[in-house]
Protein backbone atom coordinates (compact mmCIF):
# COMPACT_ATOMS: atom_id res chain seq x y z
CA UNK A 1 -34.72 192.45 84.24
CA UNK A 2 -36.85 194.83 86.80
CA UNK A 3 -39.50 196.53 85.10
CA UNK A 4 -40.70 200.21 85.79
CA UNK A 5 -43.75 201.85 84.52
CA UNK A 6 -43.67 205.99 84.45
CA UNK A 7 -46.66 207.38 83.76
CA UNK A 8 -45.72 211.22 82.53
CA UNK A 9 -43.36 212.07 79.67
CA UNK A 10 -42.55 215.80 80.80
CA UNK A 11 -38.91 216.25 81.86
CA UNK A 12 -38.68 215.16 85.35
CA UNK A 13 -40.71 211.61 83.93
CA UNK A 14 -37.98 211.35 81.12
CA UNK A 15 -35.44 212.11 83.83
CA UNK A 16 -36.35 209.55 85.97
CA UNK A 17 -36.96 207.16 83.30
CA UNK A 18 -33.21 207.70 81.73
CA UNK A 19 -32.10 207.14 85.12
CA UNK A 20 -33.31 204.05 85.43
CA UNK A 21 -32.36 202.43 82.02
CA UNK A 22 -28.97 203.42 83.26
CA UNK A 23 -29.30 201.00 86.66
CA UNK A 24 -30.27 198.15 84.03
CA UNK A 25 -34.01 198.46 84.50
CA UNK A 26 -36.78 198.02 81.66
CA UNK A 27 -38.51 200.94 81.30
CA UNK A 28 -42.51 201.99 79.87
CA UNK A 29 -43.46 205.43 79.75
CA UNK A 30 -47.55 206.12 79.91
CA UNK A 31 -48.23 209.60 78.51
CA UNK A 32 -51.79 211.25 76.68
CA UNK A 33 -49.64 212.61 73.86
CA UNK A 34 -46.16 212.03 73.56
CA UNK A 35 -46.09 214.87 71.11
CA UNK A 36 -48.34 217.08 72.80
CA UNK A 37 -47.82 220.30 75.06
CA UNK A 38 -46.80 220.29 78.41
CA UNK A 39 -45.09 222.64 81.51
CA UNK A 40 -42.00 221.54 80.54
CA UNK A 41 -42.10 222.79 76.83
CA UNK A 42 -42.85 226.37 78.29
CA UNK A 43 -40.76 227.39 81.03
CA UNK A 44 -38.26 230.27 80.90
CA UNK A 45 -35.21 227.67 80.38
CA UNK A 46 -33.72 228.75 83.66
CA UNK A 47 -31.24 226.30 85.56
CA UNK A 48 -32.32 228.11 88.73
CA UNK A 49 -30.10 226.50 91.33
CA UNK A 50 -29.97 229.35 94.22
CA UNK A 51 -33.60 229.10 94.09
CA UNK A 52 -34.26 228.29 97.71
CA UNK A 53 -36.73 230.85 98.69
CA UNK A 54 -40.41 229.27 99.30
CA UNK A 55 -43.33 231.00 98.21
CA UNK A 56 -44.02 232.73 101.13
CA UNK A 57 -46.72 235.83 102.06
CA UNK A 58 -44.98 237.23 105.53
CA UNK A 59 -43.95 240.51 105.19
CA UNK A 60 -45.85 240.98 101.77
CA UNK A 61 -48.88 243.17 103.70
CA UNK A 62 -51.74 243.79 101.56
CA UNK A 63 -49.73 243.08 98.53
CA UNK A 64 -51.04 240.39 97.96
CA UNK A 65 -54.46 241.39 97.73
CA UNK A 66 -53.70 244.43 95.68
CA UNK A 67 -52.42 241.49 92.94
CA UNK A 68 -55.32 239.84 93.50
CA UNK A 69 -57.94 242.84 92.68
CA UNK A 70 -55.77 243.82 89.86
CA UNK A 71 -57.31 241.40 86.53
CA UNK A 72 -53.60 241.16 84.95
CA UNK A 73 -51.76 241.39 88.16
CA UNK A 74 -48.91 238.60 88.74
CA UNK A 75 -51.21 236.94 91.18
CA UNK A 76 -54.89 235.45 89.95
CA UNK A 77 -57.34 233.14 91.64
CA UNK A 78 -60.59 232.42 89.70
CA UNK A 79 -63.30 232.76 91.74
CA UNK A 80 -65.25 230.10 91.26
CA UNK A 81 -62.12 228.37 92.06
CA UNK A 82 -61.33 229.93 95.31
CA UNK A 83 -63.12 227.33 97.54
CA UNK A 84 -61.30 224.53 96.28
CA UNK A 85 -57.88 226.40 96.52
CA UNK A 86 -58.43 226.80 100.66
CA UNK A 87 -56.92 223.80 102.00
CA UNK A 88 -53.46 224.63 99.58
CA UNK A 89 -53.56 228.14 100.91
CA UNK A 90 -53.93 227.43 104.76
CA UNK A 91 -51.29 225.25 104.31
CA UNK A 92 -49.09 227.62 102.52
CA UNK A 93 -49.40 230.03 105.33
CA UNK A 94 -47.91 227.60 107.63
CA UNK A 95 -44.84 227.94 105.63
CA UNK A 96 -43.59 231.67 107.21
CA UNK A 97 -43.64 230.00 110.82
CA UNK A 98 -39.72 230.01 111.40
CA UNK A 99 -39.47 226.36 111.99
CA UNK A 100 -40.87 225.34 108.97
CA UNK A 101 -39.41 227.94 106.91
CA UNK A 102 -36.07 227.17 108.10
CA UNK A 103 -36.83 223.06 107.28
CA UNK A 104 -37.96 224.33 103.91
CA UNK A 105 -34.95 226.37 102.94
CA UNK A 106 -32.42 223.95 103.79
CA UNK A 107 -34.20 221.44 102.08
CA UNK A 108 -34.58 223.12 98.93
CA UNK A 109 -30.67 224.03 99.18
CA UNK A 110 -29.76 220.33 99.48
CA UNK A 111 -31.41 218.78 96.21
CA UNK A 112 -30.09 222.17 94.07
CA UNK A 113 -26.49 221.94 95.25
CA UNK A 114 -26.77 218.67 93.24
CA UNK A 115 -28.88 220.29 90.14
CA UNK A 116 -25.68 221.94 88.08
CA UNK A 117 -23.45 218.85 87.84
CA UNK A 118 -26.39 216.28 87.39
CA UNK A 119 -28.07 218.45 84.61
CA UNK A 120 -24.38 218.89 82.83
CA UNK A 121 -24.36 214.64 83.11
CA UNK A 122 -27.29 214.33 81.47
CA UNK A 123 -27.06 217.04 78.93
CA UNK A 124 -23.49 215.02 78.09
CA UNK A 125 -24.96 212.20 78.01
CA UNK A 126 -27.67 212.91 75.52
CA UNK A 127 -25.27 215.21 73.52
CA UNK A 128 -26.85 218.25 73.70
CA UNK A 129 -24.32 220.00 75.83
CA UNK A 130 -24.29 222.95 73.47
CA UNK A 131 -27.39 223.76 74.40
CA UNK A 132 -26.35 225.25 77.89
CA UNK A 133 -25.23 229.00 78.47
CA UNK A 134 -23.85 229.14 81.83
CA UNK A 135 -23.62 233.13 82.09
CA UNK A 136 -25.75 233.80 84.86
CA UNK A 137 -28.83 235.81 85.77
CA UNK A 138 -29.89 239.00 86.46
CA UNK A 139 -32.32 239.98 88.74
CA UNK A 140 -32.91 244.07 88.66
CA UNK A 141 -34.53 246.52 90.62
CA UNK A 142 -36.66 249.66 89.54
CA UNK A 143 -36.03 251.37 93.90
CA UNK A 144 -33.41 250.98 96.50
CA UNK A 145 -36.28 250.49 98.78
CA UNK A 146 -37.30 247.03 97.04
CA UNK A 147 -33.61 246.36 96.37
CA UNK A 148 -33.05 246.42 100.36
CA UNK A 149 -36.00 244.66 100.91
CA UNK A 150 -34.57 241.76 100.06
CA UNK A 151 -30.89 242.08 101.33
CA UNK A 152 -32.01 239.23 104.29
CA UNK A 153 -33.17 236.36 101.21
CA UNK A 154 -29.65 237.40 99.04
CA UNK A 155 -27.87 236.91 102.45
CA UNK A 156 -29.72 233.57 103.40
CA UNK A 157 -28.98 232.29 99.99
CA UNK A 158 -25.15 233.24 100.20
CA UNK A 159 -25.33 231.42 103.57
CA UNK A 160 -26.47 228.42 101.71
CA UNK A 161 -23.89 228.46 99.06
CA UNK A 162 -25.04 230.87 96.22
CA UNK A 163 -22.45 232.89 94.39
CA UNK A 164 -23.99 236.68 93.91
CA UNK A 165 -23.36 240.22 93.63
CA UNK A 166 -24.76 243.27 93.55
CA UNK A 167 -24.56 245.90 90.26
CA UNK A 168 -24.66 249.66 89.77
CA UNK A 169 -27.14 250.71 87.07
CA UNK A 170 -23.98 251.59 85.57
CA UNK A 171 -22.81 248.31 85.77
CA UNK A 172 -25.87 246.65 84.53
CA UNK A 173 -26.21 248.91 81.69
CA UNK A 174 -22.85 247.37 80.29
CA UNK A 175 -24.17 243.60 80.73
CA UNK A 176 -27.62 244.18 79.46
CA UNK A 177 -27.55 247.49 76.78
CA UNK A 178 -30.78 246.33 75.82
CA UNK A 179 -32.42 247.34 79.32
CA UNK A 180 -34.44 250.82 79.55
CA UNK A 181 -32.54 252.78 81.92
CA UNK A 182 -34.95 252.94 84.67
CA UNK A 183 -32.86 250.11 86.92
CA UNK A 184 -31.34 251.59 89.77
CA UNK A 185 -29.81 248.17 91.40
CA UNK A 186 -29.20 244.26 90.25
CA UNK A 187 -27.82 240.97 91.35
CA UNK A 188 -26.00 238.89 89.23
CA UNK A 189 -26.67 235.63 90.33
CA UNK A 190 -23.42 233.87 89.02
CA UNK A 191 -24.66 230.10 89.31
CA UNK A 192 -27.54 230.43 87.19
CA UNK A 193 -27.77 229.16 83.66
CA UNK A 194 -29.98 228.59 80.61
CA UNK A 195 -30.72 226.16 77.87
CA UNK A 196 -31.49 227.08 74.18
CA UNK A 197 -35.16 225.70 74.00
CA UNK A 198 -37.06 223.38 76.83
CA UNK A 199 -38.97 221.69 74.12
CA UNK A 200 -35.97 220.92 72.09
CA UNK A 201 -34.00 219.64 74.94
CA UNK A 202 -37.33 217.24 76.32
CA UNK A 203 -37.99 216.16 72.87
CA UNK A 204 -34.09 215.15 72.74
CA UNK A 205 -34.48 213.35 75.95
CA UNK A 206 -37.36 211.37 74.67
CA UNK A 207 -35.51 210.03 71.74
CA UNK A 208 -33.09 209.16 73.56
CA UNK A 209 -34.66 206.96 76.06
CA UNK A 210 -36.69 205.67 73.09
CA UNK A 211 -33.45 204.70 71.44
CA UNK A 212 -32.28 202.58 74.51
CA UNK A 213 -35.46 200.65 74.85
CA UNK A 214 -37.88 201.82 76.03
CA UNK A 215 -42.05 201.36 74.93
CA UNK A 216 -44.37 204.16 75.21
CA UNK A 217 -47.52 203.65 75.51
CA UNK A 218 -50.16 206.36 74.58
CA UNK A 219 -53.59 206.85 77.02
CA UNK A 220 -54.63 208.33 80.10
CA UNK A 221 -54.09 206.35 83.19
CA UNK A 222 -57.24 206.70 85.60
CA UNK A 223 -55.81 204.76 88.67
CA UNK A 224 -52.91 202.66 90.51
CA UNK A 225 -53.14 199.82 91.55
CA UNK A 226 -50.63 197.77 94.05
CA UNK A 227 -52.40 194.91 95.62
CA UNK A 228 -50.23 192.79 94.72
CA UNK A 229 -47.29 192.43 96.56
CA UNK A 230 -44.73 191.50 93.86
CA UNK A 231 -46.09 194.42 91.34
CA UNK A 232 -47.86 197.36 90.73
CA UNK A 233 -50.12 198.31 88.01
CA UNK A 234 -51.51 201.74 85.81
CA UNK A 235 -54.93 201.26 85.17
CA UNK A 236 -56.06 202.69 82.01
CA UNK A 237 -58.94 204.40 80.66
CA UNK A 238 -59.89 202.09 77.91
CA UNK A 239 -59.37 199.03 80.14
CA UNK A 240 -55.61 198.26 79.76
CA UNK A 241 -53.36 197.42 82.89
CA UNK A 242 -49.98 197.71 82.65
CA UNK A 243 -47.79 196.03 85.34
CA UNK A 244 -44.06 196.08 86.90
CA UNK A 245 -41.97 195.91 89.60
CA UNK A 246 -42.85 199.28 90.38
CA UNK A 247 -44.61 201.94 89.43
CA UNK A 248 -43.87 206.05 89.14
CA UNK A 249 -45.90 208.55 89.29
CA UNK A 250 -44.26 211.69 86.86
CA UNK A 251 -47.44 213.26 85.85
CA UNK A 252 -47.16 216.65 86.98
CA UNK A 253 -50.12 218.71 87.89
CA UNK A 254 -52.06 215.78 87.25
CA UNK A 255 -50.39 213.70 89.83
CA UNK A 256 -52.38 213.99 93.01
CA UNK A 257 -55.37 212.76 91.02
CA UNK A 258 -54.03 209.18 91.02
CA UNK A 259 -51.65 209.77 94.57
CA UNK A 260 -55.41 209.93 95.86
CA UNK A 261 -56.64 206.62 93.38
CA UNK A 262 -54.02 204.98 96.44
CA UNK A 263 -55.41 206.63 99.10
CA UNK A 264 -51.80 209.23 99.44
CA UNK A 265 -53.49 212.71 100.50
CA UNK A 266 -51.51 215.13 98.69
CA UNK A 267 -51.59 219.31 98.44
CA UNK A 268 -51.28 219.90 94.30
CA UNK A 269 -52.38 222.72 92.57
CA UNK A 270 -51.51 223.47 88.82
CA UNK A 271 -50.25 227.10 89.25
CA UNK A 272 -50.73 228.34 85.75
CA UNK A 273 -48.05 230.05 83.96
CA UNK A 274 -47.95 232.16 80.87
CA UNK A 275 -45.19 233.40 78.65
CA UNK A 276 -45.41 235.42 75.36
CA UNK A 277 -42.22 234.34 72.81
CA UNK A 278 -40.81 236.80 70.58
CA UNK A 279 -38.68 234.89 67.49
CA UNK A 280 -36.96 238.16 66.22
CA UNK A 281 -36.26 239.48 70.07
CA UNK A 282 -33.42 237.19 71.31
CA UNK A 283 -30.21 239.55 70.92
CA UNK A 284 -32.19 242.17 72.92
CA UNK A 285 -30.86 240.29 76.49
CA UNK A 286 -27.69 238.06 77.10
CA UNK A 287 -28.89 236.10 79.88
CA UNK A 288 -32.19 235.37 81.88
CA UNK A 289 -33.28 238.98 84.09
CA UNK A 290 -35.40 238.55 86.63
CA UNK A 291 -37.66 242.06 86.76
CA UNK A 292 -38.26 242.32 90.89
CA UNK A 293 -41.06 244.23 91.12
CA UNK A 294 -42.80 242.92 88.57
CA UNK A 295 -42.61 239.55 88.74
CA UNK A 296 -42.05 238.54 85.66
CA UNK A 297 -38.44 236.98 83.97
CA UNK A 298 -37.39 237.19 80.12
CA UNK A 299 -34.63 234.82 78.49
CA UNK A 300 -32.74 235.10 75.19
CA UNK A 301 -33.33 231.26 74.09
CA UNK A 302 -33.28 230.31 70.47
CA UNK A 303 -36.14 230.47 69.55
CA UNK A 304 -36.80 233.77 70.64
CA UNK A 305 -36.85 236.20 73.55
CA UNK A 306 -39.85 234.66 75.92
CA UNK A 307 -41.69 236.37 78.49
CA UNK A 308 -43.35 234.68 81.12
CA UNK A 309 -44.19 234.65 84.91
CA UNK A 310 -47.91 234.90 86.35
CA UNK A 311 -49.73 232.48 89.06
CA UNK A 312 -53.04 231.49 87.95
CA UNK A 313 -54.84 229.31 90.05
CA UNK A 314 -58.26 228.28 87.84
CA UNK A 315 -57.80 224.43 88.16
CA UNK A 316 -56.84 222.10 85.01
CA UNK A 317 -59.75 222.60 83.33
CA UNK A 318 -60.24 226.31 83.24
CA UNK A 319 -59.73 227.88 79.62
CA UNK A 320 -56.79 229.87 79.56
CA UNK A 321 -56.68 233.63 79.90
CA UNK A 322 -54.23 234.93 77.09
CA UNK A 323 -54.85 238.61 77.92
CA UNK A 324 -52.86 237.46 80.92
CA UNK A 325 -49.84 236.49 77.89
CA UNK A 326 -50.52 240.02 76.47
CA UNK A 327 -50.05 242.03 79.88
CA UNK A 328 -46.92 240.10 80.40
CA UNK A 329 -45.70 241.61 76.64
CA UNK A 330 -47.15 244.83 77.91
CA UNK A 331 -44.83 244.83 80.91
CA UNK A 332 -41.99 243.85 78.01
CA UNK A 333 -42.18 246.68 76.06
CA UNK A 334 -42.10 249.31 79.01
CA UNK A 335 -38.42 247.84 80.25
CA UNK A 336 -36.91 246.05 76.83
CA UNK A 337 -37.22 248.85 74.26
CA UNK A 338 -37.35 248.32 70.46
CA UNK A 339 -38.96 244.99 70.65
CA UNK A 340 -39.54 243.09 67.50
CA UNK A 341 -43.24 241.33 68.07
CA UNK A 342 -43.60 239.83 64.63
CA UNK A 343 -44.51 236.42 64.92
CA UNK A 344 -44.93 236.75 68.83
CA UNK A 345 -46.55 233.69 70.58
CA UNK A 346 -48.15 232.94 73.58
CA UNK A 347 -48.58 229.94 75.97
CA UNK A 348 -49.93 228.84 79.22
CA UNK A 349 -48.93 225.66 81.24
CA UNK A 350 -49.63 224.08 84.65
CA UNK A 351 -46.77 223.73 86.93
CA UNK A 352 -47.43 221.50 89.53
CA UNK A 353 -46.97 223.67 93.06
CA UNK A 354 -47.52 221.98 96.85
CA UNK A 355 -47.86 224.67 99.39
CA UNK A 356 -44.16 224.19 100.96
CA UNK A 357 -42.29 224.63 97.59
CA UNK A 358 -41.03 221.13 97.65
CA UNK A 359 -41.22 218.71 95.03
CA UNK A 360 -42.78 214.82 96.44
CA UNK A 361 -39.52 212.88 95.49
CA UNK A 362 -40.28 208.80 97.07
CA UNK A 363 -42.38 206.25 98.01
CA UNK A 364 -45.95 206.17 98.46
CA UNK A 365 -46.85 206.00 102.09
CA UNK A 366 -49.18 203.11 101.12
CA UNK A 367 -47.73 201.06 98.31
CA UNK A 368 -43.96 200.96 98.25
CA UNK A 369 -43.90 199.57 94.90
CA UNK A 370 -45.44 203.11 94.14
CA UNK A 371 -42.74 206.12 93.81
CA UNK A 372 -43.33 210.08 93.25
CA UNK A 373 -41.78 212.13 91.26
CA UNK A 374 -44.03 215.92 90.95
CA UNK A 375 -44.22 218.96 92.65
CA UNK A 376 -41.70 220.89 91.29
CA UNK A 377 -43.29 223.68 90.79
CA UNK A 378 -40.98 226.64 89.05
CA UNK A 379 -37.74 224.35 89.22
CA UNK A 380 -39.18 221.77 87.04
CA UNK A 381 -36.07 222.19 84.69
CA UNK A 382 -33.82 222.64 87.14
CA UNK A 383 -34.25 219.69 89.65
CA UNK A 384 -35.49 216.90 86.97
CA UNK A 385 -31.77 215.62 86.26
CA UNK A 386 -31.68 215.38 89.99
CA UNK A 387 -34.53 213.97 90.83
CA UNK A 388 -34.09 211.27 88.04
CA UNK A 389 -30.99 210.24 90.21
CA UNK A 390 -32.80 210.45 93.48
CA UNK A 391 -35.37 208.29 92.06
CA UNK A 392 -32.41 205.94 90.43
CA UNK A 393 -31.22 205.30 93.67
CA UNK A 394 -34.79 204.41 95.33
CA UNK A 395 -34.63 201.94 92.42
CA UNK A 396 -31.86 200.30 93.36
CA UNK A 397 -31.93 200.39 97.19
CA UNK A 398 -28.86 202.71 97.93
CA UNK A 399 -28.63 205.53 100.40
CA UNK A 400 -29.72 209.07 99.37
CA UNK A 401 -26.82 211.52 99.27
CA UNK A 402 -29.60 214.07 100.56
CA UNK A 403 -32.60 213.68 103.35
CA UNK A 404 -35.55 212.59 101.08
CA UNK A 405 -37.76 212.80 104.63
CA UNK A 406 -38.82 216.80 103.67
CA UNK A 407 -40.25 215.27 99.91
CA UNK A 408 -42.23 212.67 101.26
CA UNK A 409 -45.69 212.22 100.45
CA UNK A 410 -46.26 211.77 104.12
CA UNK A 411 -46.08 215.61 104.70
CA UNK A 412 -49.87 216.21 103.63
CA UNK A 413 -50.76 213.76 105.79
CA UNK A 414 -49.58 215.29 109.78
């Protein structure tokens, strides 16, 4: 029996390694704390799948750097950090040239068409199907001005596939009573969906794979090693090497530390997000809204109503910045009246961003025993069931039903 090693238990490393129990292989996951916290416990629980949009600043103006000199704004770049960040950002701005935006979008629209009917496969087959609430999303606009503003992305997206329409205020008062009435336009965005709790639904996911076999190993890998051409190796901190056939590299933000241990050059930063959850706040919203202007999104999951958004960039090691949590609830209270905060919460996590919005999905360019799986950035949640199956098929040496060339790890290097 083939042997893989993942090193990262977050959801796209369970994903993958799920994935590959199912294609008969023997599976070890490496993680630092199996129990511990991670980007995937935190997100918004959005199955984003019209997300195809990169994070791009054309068009923005100085609004931007109005984010920037605002403390709490939904933009933030330490500044002792801002030297570091420079080769991600002139990289980023390559991504509003029309050629590569163009590349970008169609690639992001390939792996999502897949993400709905994968995620409801995997969901099934860890029986936690409940757990999905496929009633779309809202995203809602304070002006008419920002509402037309982006007519040309709703467009491109309905190009691509994605099922929308637009709302009166009238119209979204009925959906979302719970709404101040300040809203003068939405966009129901019918494809979108969202799962109870993120950290319910990975710690499901873990059992499960735990259940079929696999061995997880707790430490913190420092290096990979594939000399050898008949196996590859996860060199850990206090000495230990595990080996197998092959090896994959799941570990999020953390990832491009040991892509670089192989000599893979790879653009990663941990783009930190925050979220404040409300237990007593769920029944205020019926679905995920997206608030336009304000970048920020709040979803009725079980456990509460959470609040997140924000893009930190302070590194991994940075202490986190929980006013930034606060200002988020701040923004909460002005558009969701009659919130309950009693036992409120607050969290930040690193999501693992490259400057072109996509996700490394395949082989190292130097050791093919080596695969990626990181990157995903916001769509984490959404693309892991995919990606699991991408990987699965690397695995067993069958076609990809999509063009993996736009993920490679080869990118950073032209």
């Amino acid at each position: 029996m083939s042997k893989l090693i993942v090193i990262g238990a977050g959801i796209v490393g369970l994903s993958c390694a799920l994935s590959a129990q199912r294609r008969g292989w023997q599976v070890t996951v490496i993680d630092k704390d199996f129990e511990g916290d991670r980007a995937s416990h935190g997100n918004a629980g959005g199955i984003a799948v019209t997300e195809c949009i990169p994070l791009n600043l054309a068009g923005l103006g100085l609004q931007p750097l109005k984010w920037l000199m605002d403390p709490l704004g939904p933009l933030s770049i330490r500044a002792s950090y801002a030297p570091r960040l420079l080769p991600w950002f002139l990289a980023l701005r390559q991504v509003a040239q029309p050629h590569n935006f163009q590349r970008i979008v169609q690639a992001l629209a390939s792996i999502n068409a897949r993400c709905m009917p994968d995620f409801e496969l995997l969901l099934k087959e860890t029986e936690m199907s409940h757990v999905l609430h496929k009633v779309g999303a809202l995203t809602v606009y304070e002006s008419e001005r920002a509402f037309k503003a982006d007519q040309s992305d709703w467009e491109l997206k309905r190009s691509l596939g994605a099922n929308w329409h637009s709302l009166s205020s009238a119209e979204l008062a009925e959906l979302e009573p719970g709404l101040a009435p300040v809203f003068v336009r939405a966009v129901m965005q019918e494809d979108w969906a969202h799962i109870d709790d993120p950290k319910q639904w990975v710690t499901a996911l873990r059992k499960k794979i735990k259940a079929l076999g696999a061995e997880y190993v707790t430490g913190q890998v420092t290096s990979i090693s594939s000399a050898d051409s008949e196996a590859a190796s996860a060199v850990m901190a206090d000495g230990r090497r595990l080996s197998g056939d092959k090896v994959l590299v799941a570990a999020g933000a953390w990832s491009a530390i040991l892509a670089r241990t192989l000599g893979d050059k790879v653009l990663l930063e941990s783009e930190r997000g925050y979220n404040t959850t409300l237990p007593l706040s769920a029944t205020r919203l019926n679905r995920e809204v997206i608030f336009a202007e304000r970048k920020f999104v709040a979803t009725p999951l079980s456990i509460g109503l959470r609040i997140g958004g924000a893009a930190e960039f302070a590194g991994l090691s940075s202490a986190a910045n929980y006013q930034r949590s606060e200002a988020l609830l701040q923004l909460a209270r002005r558009f969701i009246p009659n919130l309950d905060e009693t036992g409120a919460t607050q969290w930040m996590g690193h999501r693992p961003a490259t400057p072109d919005s996509l996700p490394v999905i395949g082989p190292s360019g130097l050791a093919p025993r080596v695969l990626y799986a990181f990157g995903h950035g916001h769509l984490g949640l959404t693309q892991a069931a995919t990606t699991g199956e991408l990987i699965g098929d690397l695995l067993e040496g069958k076609p990809s039903s999509i063009d993996l060339q736009p993920f490679a790890v080869t990118r950073f290097s032209c």
